[in-house]
C-alpha atoms as a PDB file:
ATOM      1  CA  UNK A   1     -72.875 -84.529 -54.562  1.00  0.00           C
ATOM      2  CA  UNK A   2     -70.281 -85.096 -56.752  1.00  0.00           C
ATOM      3  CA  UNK A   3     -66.692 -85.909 -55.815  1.00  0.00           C
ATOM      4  CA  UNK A   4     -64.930 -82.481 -56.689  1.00  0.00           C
ATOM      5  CA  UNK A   5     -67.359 -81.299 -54.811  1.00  0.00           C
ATOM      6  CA  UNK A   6     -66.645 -83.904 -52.371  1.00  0.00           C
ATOM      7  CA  UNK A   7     -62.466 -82.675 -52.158  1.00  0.00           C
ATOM      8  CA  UNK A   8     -63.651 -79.184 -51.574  1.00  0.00           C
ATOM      9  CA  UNK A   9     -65.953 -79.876 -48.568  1.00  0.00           C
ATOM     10  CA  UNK A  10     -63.118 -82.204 -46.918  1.00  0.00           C
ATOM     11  CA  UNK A  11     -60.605 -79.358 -47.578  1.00  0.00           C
ATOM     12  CA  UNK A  12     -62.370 -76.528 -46.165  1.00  0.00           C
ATOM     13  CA  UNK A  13     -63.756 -79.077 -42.984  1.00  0.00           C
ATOM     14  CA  UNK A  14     -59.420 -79.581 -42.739  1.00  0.00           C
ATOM     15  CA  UNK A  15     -58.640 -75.973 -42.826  1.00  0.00           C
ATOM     16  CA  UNK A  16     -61.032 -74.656 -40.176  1.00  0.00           C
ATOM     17  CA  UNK A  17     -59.904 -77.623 -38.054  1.00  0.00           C
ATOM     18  CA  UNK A  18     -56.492 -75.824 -38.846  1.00  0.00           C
ATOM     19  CA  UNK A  19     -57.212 -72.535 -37.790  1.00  0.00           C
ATOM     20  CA  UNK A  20     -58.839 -73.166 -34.769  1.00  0.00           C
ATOM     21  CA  UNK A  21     -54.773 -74.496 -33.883  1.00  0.00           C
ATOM     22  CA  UNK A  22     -53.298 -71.365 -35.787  1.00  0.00           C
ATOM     23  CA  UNK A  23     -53.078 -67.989 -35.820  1.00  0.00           C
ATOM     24  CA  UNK A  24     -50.856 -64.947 -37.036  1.00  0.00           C
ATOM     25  CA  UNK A  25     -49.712 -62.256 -34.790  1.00  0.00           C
ATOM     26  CA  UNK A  26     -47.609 -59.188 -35.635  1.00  0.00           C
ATOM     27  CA  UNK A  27     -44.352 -61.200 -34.787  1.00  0.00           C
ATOM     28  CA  UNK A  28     -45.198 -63.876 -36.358  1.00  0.00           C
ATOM     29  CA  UNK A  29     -47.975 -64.219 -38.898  1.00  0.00           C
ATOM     30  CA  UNK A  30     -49.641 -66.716 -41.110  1.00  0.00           C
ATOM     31  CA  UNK A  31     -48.460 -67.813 -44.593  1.00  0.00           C
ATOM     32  CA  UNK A  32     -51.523 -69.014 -46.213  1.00  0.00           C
ATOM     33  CA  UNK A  33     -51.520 -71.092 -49.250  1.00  0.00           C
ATOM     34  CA  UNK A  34     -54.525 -70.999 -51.570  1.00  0.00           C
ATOM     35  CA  UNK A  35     -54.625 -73.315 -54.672  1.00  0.00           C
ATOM     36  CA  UNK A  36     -56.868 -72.558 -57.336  1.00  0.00           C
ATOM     37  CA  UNK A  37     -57.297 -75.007 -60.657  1.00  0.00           C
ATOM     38  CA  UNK A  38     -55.299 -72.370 -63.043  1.00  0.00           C
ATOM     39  CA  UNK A  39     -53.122 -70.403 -60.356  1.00  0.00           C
ATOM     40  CA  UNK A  40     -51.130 -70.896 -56.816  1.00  0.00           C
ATOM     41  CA  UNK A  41     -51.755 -67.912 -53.901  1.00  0.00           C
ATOM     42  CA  UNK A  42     -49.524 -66.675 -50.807  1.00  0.00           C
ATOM     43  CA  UNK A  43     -50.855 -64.232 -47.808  1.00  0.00           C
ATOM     44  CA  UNK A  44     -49.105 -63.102 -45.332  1.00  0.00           C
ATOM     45  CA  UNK A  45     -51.772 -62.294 -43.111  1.00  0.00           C
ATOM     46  CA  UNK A  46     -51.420 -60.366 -39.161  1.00  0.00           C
ATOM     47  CA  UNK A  47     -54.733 -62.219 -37.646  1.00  0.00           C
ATOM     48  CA  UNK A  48     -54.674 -59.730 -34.760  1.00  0.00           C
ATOM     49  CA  UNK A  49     -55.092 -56.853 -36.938  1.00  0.00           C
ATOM     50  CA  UNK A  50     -56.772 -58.352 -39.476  1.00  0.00           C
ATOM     51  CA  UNK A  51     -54.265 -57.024 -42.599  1.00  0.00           C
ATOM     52  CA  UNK A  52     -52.729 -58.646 -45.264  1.00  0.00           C
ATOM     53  CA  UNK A  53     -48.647 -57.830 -45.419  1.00  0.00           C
ATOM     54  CA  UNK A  54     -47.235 -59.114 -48.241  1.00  0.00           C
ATOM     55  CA  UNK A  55     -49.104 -61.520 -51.225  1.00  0.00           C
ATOM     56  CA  UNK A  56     -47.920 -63.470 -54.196  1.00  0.00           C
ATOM     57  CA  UNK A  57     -48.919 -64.935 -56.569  1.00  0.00           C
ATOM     58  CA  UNK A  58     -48.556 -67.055 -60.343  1.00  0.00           C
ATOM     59  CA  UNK A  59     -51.046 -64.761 -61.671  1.00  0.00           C
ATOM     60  CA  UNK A  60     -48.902 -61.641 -61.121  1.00  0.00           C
ATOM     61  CA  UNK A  61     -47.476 -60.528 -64.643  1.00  0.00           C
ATOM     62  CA  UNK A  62     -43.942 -60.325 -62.889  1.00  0.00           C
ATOM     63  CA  UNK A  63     -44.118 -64.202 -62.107  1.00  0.00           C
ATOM     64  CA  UNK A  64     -46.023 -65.071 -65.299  1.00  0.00           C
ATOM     65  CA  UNK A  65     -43.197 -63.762 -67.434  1.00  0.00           C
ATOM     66  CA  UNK A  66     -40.650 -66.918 -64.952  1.00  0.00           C
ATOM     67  CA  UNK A  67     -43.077 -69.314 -65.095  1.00  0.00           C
ATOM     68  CA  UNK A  68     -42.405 -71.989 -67.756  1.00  0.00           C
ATOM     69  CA  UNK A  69     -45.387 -74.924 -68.333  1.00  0.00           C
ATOM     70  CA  UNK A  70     -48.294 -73.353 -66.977  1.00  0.00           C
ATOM     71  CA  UNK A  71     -49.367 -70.946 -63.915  1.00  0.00           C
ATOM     72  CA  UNK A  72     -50.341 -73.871 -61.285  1.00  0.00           C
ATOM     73  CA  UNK A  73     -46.968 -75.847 -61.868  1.00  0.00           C
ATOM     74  CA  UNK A  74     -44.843 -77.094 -58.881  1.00  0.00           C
ATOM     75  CA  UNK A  75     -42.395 -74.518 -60.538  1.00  0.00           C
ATOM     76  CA  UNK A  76     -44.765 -71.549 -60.485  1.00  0.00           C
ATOM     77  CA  UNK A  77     -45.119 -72.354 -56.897  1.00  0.00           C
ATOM     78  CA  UNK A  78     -41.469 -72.482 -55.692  1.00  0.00           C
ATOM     79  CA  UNK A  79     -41.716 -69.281 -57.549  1.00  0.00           C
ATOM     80  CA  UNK A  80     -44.618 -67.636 -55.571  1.00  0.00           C
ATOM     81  CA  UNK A  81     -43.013 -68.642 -52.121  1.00  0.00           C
ATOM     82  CA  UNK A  82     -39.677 -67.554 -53.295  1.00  0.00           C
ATOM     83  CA  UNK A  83     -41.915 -64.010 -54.084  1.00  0.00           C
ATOM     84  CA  UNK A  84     -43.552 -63.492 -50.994  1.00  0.00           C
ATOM     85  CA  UNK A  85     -40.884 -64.779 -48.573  1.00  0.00           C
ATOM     86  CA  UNK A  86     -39.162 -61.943 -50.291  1.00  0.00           C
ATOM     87  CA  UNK A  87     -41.672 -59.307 -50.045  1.00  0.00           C
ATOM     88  CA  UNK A  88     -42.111 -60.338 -45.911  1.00  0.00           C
ATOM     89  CA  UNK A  89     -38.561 -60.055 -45.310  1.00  0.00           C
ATOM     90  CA  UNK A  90     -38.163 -56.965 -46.549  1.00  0.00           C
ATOM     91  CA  UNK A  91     -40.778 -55.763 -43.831  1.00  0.00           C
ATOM     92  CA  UNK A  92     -38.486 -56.951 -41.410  1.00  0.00           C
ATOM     93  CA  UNK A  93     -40.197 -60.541 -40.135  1.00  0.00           C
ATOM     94  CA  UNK A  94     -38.552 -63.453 -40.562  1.00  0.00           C
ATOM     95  CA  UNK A  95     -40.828 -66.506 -38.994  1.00  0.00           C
ATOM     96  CA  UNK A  96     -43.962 -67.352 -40.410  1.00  0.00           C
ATOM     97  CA  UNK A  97     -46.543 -69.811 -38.979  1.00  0.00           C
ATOM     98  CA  UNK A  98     -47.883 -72.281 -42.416  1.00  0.00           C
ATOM     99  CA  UNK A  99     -51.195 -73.149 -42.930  1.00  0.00           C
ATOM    100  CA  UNK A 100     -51.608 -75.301 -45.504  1.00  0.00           C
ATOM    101  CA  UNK A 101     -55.337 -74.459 -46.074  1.00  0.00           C
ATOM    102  CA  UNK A 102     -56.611 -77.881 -45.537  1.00  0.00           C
ATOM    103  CA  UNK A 103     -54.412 -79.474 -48.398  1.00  0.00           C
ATOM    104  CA  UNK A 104     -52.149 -81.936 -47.886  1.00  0.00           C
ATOM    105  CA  UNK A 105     -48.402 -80.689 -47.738  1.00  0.00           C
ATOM    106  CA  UNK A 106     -47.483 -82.456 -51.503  1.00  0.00           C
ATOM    107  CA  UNK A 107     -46.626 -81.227 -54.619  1.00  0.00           C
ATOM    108  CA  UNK A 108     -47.814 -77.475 -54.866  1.00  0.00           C
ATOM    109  CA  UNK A 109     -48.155 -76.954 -51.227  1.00  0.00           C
ATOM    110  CA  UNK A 110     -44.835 -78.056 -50.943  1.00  0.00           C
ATOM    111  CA  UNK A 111     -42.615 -76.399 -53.570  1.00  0.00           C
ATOM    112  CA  UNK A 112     -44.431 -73.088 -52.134  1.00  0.00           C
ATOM    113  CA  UNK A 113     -43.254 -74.423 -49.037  1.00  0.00           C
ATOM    114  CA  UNK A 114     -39.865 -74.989 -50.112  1.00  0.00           C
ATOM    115  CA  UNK A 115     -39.521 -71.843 -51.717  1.00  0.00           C
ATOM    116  CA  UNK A 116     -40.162 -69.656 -48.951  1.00  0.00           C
ATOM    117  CA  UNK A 117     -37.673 -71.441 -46.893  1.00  0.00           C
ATOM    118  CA  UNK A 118     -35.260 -70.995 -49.860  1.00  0.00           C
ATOM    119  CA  UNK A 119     -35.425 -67.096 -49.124  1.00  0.00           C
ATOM    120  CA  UNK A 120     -35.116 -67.101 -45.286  1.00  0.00           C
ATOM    121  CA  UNK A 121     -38.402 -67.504 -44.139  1.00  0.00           C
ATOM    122  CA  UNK A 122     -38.358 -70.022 -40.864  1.00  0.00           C
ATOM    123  CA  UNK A 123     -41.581 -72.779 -40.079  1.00  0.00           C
END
């Protein structure tokens, strides 16, 4: 095994140790972070009905045209929590629950973070 694939088995043991603690309900659902090695990801997902209400993303064309030094920048993630905590507000909920996805809360993870909170979304 090598060691990237090393980081992803850590990550996903980390995020289902996470879930088991967390959960999204209509009130108050869960603002998942994905991080892939060319883009950042944001659901806001009801567990309890099992839907996806609101998504962002740096791969959006919307974003893309914002986004200056590449699509998985700290800045393209400010960017993509600025989006979505935009896009959940406007449904009407304002506190999230954050999972992290088994990544540490640094760099990406937090500017997406950051963002979010920057539009009025409380964690």
């Amino acid at each position: 095994m090598n060691k990237t694939q090393e980081k992803t088995q850590r990550r996903e043991r980390a995020h289902r140790r996470i879930r088991t603690a967390i959960g999204g309900t209509a009130e108050r659902p869960r603002l998942a972070v994905f991080k892939s090695s060319r883009f950042v990801y944001a659901q806001v997902i009801d567990d309890t009905a099992g839907r996806t209400l609101a998504q962002a993303s740096s791969a959006e064309a919307g974003l893309r045209a914002k986004v200056e030094g590449g699509y998985n920048s700290k800045k393209a993630a400010r960017l993509v929590g600025e989006a979505v905590a935009e896009r959940v507000r406007k449904l009407g909920i304002e506190k999230v629950v954050f999972d992290r996805g088994g990544y540490v809360y640094h760099g990406r993870v937090k500017e997406l973070a950051e963002g979010a909170r920057a539009n009025g979304l409380e964690f």
